[in-house]
N, C-alpha and C. Protein backbone atom coordinates (compact mmCIF):
# COMPACT_ATOMS: atom_id res chain seq x y z
N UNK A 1 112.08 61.00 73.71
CA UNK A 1 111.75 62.40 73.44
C UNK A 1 112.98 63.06 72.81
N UNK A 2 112.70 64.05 71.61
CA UNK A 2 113.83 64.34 71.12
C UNK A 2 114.20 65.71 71.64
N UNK A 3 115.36 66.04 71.78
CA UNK A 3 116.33 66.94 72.35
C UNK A 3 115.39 68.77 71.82
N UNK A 4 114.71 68.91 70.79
CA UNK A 4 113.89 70.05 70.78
C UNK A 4 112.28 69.98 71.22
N UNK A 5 111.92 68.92 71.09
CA UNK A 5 111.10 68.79 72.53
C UNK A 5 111.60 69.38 73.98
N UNK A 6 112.52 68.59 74.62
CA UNK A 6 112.47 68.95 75.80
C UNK A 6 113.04 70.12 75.70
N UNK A 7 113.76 71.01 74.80
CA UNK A 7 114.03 72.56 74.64
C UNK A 7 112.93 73.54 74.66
N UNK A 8 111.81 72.83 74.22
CA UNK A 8 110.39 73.91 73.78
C UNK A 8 109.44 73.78 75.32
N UNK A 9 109.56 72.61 75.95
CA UNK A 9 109.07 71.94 77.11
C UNK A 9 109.49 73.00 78.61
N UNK A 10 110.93 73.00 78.38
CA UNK A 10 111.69 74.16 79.50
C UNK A 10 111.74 75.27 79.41
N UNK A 11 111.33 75.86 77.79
CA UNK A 11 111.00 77.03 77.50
C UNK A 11 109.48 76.98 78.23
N UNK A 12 108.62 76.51 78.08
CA UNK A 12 107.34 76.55 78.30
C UNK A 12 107.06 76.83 79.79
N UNK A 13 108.16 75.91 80.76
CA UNK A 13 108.21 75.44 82.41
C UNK A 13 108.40 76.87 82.60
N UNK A 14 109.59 77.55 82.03
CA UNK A 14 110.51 79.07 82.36
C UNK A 14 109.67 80.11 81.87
N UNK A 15 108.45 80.06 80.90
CA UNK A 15 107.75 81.45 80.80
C UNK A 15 106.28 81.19 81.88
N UNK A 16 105.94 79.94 82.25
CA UNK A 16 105.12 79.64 83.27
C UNK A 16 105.67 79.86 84.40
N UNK A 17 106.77 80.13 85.03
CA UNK A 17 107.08 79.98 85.98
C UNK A 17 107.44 81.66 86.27
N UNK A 18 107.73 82.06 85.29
CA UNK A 18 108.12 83.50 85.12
C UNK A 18 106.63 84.70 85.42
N UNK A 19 105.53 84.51 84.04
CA UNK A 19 104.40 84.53 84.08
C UNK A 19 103.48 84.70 85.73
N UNK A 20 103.70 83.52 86.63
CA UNK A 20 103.07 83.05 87.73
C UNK A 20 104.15 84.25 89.04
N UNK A 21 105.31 84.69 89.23
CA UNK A 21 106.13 85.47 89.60
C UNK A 21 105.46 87.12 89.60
N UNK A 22 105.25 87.24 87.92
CA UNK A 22 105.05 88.50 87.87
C UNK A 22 103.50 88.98 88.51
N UNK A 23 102.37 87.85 88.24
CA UNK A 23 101.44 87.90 88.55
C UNK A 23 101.00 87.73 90.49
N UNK A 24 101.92 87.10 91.01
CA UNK A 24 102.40 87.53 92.57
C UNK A 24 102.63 88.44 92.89
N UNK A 25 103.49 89.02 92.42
CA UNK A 25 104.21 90.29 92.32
C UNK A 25 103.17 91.82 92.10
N UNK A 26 102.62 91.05 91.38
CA UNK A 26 101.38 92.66 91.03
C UNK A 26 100.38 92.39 92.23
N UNK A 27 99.75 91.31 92.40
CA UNK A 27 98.60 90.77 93.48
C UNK A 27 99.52 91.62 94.99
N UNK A 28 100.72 91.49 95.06
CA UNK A 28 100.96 92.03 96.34
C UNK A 28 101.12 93.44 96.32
N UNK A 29 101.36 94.56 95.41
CA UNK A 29 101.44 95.63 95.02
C UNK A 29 100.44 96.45 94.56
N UNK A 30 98.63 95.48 94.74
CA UNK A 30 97.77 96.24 94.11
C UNK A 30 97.39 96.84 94.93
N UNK A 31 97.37 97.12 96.22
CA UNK A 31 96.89 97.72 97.56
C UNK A 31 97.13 99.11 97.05
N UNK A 32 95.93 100.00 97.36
CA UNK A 32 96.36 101.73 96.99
C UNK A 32 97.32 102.06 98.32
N UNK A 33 98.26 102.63 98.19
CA UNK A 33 98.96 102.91 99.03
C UNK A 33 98.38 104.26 99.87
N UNK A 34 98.48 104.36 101.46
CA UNK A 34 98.56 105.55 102.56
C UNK A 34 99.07 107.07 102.51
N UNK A 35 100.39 106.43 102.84
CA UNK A 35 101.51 107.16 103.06
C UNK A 35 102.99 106.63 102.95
N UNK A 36 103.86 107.51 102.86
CA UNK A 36 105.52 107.24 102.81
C UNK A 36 106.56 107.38 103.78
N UNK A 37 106.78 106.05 104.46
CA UNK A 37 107.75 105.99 105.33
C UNK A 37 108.88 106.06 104.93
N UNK A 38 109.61 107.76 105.77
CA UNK A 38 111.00 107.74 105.67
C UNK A 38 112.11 107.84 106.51
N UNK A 39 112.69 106.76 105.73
CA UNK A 39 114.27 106.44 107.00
C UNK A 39 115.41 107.16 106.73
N UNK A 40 116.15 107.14 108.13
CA UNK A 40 117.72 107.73 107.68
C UNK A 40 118.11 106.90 108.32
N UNK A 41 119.75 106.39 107.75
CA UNK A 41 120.33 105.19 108.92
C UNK A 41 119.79 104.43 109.11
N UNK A 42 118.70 104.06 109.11
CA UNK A 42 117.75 102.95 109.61
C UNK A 42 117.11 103.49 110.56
N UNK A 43 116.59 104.69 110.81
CA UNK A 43 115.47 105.54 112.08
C UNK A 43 114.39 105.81 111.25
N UNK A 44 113.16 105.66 111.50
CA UNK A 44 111.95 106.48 111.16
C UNK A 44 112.22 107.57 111.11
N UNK A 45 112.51 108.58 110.35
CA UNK A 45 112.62 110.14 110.27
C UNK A 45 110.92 110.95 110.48
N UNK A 46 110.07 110.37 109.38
CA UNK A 46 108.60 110.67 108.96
C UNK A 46 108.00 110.56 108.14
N UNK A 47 106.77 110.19 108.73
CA UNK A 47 105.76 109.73 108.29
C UNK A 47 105.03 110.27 107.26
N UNK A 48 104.60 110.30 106.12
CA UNK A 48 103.89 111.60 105.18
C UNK A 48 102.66 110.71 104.60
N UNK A 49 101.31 111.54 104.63
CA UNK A 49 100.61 111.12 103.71
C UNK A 49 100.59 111.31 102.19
N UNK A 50 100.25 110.33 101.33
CA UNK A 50 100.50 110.84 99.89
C UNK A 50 99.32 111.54 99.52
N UNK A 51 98.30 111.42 99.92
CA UNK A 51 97.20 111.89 99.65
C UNK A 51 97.28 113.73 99.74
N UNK A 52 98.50 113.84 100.59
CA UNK A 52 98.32 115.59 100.77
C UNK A 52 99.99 115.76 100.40
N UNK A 53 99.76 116.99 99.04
CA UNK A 53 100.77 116.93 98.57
C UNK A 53 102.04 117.63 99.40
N UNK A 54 103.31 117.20 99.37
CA UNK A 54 104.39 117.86 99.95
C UNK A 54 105.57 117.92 99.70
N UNK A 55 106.59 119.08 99.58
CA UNK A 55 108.11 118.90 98.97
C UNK A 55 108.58 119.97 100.81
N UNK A 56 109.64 118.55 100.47
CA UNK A 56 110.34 118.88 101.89
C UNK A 56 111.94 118.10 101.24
N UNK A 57 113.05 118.95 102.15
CA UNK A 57 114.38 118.34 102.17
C UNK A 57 114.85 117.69 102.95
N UNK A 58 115.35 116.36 102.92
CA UNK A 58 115.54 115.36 104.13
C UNK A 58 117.07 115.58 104.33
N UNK A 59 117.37 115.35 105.43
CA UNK A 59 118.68 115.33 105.81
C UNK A 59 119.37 113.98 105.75
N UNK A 60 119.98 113.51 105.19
CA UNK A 60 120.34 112.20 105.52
C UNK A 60 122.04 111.70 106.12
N UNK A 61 122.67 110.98 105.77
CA UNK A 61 123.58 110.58 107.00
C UNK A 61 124.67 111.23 105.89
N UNK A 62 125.45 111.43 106.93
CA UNK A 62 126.60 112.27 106.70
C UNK A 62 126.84 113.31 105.53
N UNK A 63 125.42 114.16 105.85
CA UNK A 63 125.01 115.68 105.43
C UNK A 63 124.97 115.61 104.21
N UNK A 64 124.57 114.62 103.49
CA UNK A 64 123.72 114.53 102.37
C UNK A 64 122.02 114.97 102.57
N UNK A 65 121.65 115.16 101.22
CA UNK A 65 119.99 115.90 101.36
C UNK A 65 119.52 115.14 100.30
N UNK A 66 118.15 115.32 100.22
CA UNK A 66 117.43 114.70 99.13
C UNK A 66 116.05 115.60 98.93
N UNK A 67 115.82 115.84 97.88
CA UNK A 67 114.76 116.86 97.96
C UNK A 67 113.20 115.32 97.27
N UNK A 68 112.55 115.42 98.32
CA UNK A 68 111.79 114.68 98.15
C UNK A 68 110.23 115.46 98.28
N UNK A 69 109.22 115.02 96.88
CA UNK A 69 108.11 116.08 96.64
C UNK A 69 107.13 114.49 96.82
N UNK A 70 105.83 114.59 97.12
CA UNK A 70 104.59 113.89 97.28
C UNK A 70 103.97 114.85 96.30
N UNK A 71 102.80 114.08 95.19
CA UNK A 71 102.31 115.29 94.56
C UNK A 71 101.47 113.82 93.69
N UNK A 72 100.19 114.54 93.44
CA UNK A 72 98.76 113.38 93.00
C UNK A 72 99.60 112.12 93.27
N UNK A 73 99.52 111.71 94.68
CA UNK A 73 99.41 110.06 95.45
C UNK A 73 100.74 109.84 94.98
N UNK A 74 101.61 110.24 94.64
CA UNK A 74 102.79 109.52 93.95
C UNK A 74 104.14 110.68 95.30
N UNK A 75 105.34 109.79 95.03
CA UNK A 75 106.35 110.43 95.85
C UNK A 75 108.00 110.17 95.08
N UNK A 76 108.57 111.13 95.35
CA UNK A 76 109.94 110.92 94.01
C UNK A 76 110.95 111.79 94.73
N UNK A 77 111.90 111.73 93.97
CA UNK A 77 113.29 112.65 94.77
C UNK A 77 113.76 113.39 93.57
N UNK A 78 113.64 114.77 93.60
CA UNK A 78 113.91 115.55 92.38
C UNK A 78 114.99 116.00 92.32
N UNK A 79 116.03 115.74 93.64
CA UNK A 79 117.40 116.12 93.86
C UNK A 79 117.67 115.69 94.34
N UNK A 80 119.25 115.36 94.58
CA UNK A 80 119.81 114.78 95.77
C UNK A 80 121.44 115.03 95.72
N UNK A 81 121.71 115.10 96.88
CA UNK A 81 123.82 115.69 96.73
C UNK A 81 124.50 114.08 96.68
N UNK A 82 123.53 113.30 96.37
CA UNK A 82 124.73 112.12 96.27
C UNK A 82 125.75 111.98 94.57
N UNK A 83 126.66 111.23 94.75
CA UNK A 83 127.66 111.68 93.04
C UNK A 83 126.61 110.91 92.16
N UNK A 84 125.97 109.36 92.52
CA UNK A 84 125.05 109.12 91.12
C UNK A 84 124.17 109.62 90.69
N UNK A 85 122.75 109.69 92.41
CA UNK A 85 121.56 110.61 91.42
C UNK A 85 120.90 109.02 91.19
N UNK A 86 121.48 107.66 91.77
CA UNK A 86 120.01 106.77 91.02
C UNK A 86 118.58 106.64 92.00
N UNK A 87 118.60 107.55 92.94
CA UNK A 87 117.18 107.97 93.74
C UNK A 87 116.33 108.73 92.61
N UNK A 88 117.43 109.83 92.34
CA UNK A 88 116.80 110.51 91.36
C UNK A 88 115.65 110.25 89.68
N UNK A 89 116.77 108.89 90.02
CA UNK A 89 116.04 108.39 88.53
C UNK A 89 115.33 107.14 88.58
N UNK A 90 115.10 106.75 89.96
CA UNK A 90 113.99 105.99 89.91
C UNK A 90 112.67 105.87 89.52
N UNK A 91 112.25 107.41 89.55
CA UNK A 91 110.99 107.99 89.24
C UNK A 91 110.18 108.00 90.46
N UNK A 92 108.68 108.05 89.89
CA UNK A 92 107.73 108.05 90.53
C UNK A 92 107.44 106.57 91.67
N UNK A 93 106.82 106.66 92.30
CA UNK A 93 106.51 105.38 93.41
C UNK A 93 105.13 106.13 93.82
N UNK A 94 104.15 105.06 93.95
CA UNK A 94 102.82 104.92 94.49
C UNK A 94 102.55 103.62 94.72
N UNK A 95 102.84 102.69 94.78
CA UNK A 95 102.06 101.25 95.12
C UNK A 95 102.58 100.97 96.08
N UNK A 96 102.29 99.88 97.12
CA UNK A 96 102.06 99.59 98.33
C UNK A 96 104.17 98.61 97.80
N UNK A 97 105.01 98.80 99.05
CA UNK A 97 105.92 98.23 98.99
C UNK A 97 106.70 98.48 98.38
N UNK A 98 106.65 99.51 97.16
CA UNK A 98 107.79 100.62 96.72
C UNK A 98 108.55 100.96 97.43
N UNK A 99 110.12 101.40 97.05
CA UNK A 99 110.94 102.12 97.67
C UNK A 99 111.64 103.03 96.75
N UNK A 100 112.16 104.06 97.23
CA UNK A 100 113.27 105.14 96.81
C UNK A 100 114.61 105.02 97.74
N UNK A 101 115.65 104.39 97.22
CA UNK A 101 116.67 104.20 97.87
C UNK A 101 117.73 105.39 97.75
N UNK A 102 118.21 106.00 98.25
CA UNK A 102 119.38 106.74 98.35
C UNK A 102 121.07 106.48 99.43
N UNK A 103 121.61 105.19 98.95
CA UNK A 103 122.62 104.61 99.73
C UNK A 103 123.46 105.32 100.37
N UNK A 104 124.13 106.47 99.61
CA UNK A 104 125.04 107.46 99.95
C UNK A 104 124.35 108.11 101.50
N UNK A 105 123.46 108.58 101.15
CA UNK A 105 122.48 109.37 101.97
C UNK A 105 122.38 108.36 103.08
N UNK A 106 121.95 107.33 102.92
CA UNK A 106 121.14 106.40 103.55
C UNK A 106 119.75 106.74 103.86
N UNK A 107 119.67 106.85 102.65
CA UNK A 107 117.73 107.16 102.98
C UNK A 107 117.34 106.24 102.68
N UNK A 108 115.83 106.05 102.71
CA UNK A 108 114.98 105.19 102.27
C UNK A 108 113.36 105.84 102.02
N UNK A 109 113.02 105.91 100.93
CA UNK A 109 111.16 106.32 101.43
C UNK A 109 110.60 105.12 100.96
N UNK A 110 109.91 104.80 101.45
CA UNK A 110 109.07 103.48 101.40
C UNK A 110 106.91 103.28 101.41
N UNK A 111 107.10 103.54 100.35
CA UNK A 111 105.17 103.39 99.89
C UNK A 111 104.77 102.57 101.18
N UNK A 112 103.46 102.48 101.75
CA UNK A 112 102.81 101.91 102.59
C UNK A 112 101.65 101.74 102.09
N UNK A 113 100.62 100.37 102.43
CA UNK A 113 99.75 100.37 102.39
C UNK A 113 98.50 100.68 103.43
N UNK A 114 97.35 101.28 103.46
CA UNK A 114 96.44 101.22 104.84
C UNK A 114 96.52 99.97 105.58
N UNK A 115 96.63 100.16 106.61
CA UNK A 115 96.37 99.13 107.55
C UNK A 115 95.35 98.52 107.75
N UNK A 116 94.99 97.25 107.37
CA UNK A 116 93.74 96.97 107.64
C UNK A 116 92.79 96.20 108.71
C-alpha cells in the first residue's frame, strides 16, 4: 500500500471517528431541558425553572455577583464582577447538560433535563 493511501485511509478513520463523537454528543444533549441548577463553591444555591422567566443576582464566593436572566427556556449571565467576563460570553444555554461557568465567582449554572 502506498504511503497516500494510508494518508487518505487515516484521514477517513479521523473524520469517522470525529463524525460518530459529535453525533453522541448531540443524542445526549437532545433532551428539552427543566430547569437550571445553581452552584456556589460547590453548594446548591437554586433551583430555577426555565420555563418561567427570571433575572436575579447571585452571590458567589468571595463577593463576586453574576447577574443571571432565564428568558424563552434559555439562561445566560449578562454581568458579572469577575476581571474576564468569559461567563459573560458564553451566551445562551438551553440543552440538557450545559453549563455557565464563572471560576472567579465560583459559580456554576447548569441546564437540567426532566427527570424521567
Amino acid at each position: 500500500m502506498t504511503k497516500k493511501k494510508r494518508e487518505i485511509i487515516l484521514v477517513l478513520i479521523l473524520l469517522a471517528a470525529a463524525s460518530a463523537g459529535f453525533l453522541i454528543n448531540q443524542a445526549m444533549h437532545r433532551q428539552p431541558a427543566a430547569r437550571v441548577e445553581i452552584t456556589v463553591d460547590g453548594h446548591l444555591v437554586q433551583t430555577l425553572d426555565l420555563n418561567q422567566d427570571a433575572d436575579l443576582i447571585i452571590d458567589g464566593a468571595n463577593g463576586g455577583t453574576n447577574h443571571l436572566i432565564i428568558q424563552n427556556g434559555a439562561a445566560w449571565v449578562s454581568e458579572a464582577s469577575c476581571p474576564d467576563k468569559v461567563c459573560v460570553h458564553q451566551g445562551k444555554v438551553s440543552m440538557n447538560g450545559e453549563l455557565i461557568v464563572c471560576l472567579p465567582n465560583r459559580m456554576i449554572a447548569k441546564i437540567v433535563a426532566p427527570e424521567s
